[in-house]
Protein backbone atom coordinates (compact mmCIF):
# COMPACT_ATOMS: atom_id res chain seq x y z
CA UNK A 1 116.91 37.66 183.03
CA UNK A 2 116.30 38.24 186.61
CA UNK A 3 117.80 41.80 187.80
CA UNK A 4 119.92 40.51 190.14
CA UNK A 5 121.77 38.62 187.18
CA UNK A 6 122.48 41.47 185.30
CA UNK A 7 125.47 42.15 188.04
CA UNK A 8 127.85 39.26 186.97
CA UNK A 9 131.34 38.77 186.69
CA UNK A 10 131.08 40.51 183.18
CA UNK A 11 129.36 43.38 184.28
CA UNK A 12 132.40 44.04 187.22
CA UNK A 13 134.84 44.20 184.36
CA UNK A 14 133.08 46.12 182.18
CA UNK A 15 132.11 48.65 184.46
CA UNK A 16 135.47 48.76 186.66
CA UNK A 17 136.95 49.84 183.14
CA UNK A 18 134.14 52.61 183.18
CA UNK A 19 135.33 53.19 186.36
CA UNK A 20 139.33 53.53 185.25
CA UNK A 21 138.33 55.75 182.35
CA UNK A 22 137.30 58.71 185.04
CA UNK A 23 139.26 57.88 187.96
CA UNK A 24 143.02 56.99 186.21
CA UNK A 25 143.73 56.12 190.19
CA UNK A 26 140.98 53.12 190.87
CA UNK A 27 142.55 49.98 192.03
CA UNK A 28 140.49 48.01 189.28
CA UNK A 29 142.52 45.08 190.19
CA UNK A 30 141.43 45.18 193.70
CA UNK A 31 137.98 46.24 192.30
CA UNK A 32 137.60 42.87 190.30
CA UNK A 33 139.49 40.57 192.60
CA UNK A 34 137.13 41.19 195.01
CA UNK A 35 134.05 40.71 193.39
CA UNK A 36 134.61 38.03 190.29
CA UNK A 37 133.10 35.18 191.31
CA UNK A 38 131.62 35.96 194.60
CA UNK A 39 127.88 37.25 193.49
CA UNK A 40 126.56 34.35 192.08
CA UNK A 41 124.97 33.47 195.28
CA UNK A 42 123.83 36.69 196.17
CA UNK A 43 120.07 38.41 196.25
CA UNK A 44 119.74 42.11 194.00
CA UNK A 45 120.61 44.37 196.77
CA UNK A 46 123.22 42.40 198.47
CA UNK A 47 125.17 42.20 194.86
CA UNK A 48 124.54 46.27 194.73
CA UNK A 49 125.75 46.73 198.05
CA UNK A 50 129.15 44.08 197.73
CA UNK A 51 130.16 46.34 194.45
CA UNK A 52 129.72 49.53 196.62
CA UNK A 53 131.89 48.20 198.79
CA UNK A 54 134.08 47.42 196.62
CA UNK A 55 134.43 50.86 194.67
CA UNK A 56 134.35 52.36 198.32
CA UNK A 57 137.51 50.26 198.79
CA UNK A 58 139.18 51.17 195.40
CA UNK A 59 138.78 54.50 194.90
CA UNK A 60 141.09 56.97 196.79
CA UNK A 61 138.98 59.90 197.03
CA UNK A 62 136.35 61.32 199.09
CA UNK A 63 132.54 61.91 198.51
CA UNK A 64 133.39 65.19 196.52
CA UNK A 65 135.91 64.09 194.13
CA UNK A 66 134.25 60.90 193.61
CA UNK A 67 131.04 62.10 192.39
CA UNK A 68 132.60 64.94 190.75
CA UNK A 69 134.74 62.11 188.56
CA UNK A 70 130.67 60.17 188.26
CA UNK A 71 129.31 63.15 185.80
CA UNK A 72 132.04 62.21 183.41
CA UNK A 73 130.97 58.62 182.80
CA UNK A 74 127.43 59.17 182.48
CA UNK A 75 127.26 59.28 178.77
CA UNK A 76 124.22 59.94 176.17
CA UNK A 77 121.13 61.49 177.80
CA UNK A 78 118.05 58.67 177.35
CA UNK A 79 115.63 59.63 174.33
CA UNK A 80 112.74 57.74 176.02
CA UNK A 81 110.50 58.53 179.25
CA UNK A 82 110.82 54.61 180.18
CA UNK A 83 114.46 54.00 178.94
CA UNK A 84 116.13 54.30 182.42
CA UNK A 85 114.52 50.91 183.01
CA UNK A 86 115.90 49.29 179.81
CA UNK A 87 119.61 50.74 179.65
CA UNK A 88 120.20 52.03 182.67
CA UNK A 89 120.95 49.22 185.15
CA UNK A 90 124.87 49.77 184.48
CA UNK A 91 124.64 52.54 187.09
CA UNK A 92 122.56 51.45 189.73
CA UNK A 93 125.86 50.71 192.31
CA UNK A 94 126.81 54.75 191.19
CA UNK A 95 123.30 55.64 192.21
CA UNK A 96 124.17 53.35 195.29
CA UNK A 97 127.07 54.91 196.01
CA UNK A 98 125.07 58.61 196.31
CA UNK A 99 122.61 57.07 198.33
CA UNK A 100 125.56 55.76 200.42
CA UNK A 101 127.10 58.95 200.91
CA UNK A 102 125.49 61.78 199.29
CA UNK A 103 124.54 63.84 202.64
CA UNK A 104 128.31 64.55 202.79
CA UNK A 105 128.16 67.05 199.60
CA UNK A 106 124.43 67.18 199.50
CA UNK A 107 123.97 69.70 196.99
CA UNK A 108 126.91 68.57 194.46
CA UNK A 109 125.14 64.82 194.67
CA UNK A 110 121.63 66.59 194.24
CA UNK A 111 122.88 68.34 191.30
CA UNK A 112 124.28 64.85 190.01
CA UNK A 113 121.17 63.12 190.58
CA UNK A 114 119.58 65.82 188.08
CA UNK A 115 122.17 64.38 185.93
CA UNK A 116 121.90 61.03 186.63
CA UNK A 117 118.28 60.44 186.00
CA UNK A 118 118.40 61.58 182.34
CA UNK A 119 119.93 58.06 181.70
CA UNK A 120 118.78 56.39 185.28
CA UNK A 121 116.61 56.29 188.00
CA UNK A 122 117.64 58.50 191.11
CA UNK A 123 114.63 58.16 193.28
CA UNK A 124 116.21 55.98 195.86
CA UNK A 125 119.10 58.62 196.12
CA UNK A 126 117.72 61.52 196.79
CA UNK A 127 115.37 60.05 199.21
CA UNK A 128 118.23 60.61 202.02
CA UNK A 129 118.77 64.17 200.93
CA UNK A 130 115.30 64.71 201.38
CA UNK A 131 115.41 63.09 205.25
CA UNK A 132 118.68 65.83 206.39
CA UNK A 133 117.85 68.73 204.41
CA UNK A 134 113.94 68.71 203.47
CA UNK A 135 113.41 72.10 202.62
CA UNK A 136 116.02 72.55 200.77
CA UNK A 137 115.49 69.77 198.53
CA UNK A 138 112.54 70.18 198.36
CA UNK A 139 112.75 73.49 197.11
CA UNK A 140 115.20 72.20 194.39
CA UNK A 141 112.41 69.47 193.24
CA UNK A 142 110.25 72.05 192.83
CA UNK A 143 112.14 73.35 190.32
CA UNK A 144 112.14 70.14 188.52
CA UNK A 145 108.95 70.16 187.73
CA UNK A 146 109.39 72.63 185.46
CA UNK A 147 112.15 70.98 183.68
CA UNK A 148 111.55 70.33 180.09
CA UNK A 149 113.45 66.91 180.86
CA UNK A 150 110.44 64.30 181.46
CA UNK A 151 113.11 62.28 183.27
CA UNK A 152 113.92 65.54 185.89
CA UNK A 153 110.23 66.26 185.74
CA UNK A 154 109.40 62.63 187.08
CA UNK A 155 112.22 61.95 189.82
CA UNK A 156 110.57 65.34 190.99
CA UNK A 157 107.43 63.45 191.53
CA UNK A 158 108.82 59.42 192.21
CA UNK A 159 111.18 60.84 195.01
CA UNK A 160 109.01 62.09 197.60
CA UNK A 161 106.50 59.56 197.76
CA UNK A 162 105.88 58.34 200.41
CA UNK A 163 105.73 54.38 199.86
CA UNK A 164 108.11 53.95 197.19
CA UNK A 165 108.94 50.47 196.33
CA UNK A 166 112.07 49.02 197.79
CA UNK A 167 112.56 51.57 199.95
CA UNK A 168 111.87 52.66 203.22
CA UNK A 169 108.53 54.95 204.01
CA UNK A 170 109.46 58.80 203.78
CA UNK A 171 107.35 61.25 205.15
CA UNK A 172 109.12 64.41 204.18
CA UNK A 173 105.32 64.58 202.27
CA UNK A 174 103.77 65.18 205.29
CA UNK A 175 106.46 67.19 207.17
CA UNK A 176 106.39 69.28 203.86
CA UNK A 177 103.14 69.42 203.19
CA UNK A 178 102.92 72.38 201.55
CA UNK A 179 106.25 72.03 199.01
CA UNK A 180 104.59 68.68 198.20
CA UNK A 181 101.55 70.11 196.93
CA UNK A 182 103.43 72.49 194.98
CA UNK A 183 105.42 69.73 193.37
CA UNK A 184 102.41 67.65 192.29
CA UNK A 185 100.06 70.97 191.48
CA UNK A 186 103.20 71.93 189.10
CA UNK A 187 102.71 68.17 187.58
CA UNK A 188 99.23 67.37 187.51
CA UNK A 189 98.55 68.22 183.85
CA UNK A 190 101.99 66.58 182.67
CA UNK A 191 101.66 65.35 178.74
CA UNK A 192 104.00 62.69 179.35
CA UNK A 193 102.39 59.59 181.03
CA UNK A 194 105.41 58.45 182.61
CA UNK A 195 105.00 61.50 184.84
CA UNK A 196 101.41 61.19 185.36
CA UNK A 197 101.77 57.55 186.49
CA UNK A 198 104.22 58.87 189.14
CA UNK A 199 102.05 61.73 190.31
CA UNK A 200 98.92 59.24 190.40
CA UNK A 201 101.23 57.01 192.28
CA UNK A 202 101.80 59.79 195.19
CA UNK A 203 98.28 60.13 195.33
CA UNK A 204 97.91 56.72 195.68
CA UNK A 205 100.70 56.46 198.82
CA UNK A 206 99.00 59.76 200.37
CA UNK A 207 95.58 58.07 200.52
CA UNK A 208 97.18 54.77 202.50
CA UNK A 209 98.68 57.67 205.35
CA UNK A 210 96.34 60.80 205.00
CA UNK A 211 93.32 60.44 202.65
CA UNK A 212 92.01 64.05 204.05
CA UNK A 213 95.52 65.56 202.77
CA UNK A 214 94.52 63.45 199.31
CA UNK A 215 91.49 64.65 198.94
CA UNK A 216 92.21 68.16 199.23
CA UNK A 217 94.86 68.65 196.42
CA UNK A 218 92.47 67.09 194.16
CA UNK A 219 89.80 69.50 195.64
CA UNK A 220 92.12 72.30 194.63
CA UNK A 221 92.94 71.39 191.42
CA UNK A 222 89.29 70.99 190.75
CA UNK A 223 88.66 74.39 191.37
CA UNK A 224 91.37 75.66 188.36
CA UNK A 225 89.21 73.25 186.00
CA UNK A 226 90.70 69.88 184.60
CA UNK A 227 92.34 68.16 182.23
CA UNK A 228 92.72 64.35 180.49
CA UNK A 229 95.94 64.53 182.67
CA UNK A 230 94.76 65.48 185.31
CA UNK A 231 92.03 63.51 185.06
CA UNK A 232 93.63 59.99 184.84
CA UNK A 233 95.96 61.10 187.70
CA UNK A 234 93.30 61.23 189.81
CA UNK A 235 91.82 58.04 188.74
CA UNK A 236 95.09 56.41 188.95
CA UNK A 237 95.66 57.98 192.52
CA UNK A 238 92.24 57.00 193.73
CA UNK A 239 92.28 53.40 192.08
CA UNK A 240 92.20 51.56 195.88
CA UNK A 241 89.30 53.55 197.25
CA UNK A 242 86.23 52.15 197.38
C-alpha cells in the first residue's frame, strides 16, 4: 500500500474518534463530513494537508490547548528504533498540525515533539522551530542526544539536516555551526544504527553545501580516537565522494 492510501475514509473515522476521546468539544461530524470521500483523488501531502484543515476547522481551541489535548492521545511509547515507520503513520496530520502552527507555543510543541517521536517521526516539525528560534532549539537538541530514548537521540540528529527528504533545505547547520557539531560529536559513537544512519546522513547533506565544514568534524573526532560507530558514520557520510 502506497502511503498516500493509508489516509482513507476509514482512517478519518478512526482517528476523528481519537480525536473526540481528548477534545470532548471536536465537531467530528464536521471533521468527517468534510473529508469522507474527498481524498481518493488526492497526492500524500495534499491528503495530510485537507485533514489539517479539517481538524483546524473542528477544533475550538488555540495552538496551546490543542497540543496540550495531543500528549493525551499519543499512547504506548515504540519498543523499536525503526517502528515510527511501521505504526506510526496514524499521526502524521498531528505532526502536521505542529508543523502548521507550532512557532505560536514553540517550546510547549518542542516539548511535544520529544513526545511525539517516541511513537513517530517529528523531524519535519521541528524543522520550523529551528528557522524562528535556532539557538534555542538548538540548545534543546543538544540535550537529546543524550537521551537514553534512541527515538529522542535520532530526531536530535534527522532534524537539522540540512537536505532532509520532503522538505525544504535548512541551514540552521551552517548558521549554527558550532551547536551542530556538538549535536553530531555527542552522536558519533551511537550503538544504535538507526542513529548512526542519521548522523552519516548529515554528513552526507554537509558535504553537498560545505565539504570543508565536513571534513573538519571528522578531523576532530579523529583526534579523540575512533570507533565501529564512528567509523561507519563516516563511511556512510562520505559514501558520494570520490
Amino acid at each position: 500500500m502506497k502511503h498516500k492510501d493509508y489516509y482513507n475514509d476509514d482512517y478519518i473515522l478512526d482517528f476523528s474518534q481519537k480525536m473526540l476521546s481528548v477534545m470532548p468539544d471536536f465537531d467530528e461530524k464536521t471533521f468527517s463530513g468534510s473529508l469522507t470521500g474527498k481524498l481518493d483523488d488526492k497526492e500524500l501531502f495534499a491528503r495530510l494537508d485537507c485533514i489539517v484543515d479539517a481538524m483546524e476547522n473542528s477544533m475550538s481551541g488555540g495552538c496551546t490547548k490543542n497540543i496540550e489535548a495531543f500528549f493525551n492521545m499519543l499512547g504506548p511509547e515504540l519498543e523499536q528504533p525503526e517502528g515510527m515507520f511501521n505504526f506510526g503513520w496514524w499521526l502524521w496530520p498531528v505532526s502536521r498540525y505542529v508543523e502548521r502552527h507550532g512557532n505560536e507555543d514553540w517550546r510547549l510543541s518542542l516539548s511535544f515533539l520529544k513526545e511525539l517521536t517516541k511513537r513517530f517521526t517529528g523531524e519535519f516539525a521541528v524543522r520550523p522551530l529551528l528557522r524562528e528560534h535556532p539557538e534555542e532549539v538548538m540548545d534543546e537538541l543538544i540535550k537529546w542526544t543524550l537521551d537514553e530514548n534512541v527515538h529522542v537521540r535520532r530526531l536530535a540528529s534527522e532534524g537539522v539536516r540540512i537536505r532532509l527528504p520532503w522538505s525544504k533545505k535548512l541551514f540552521t547547520a551552517l548558521d549554527e555551526f558550532d551547536r551542530y557539531t556538538v549535536i553530531l560529536t555527542n552522536l558519533k559513537d551511537d550503538p544504535e544504527k538507526f542513529v548512526q544512519k542519521s548522523v552519516g546522513n548529515n554528513l552526507n547533506d554537509l558535504y553537498k553545501e560545505a565539504p570543508q565544514k565536513a571534513d573538519y568534524i571528522i578531523s576532530e573526532w579523529k583526534k579523540s580516537g575512533h570507533s565501529k560507530a564512528q567509523d561507519w558514520i563516516i563511511k556512510h557520510g562520505r559514501r558520494n565522494q570520490k
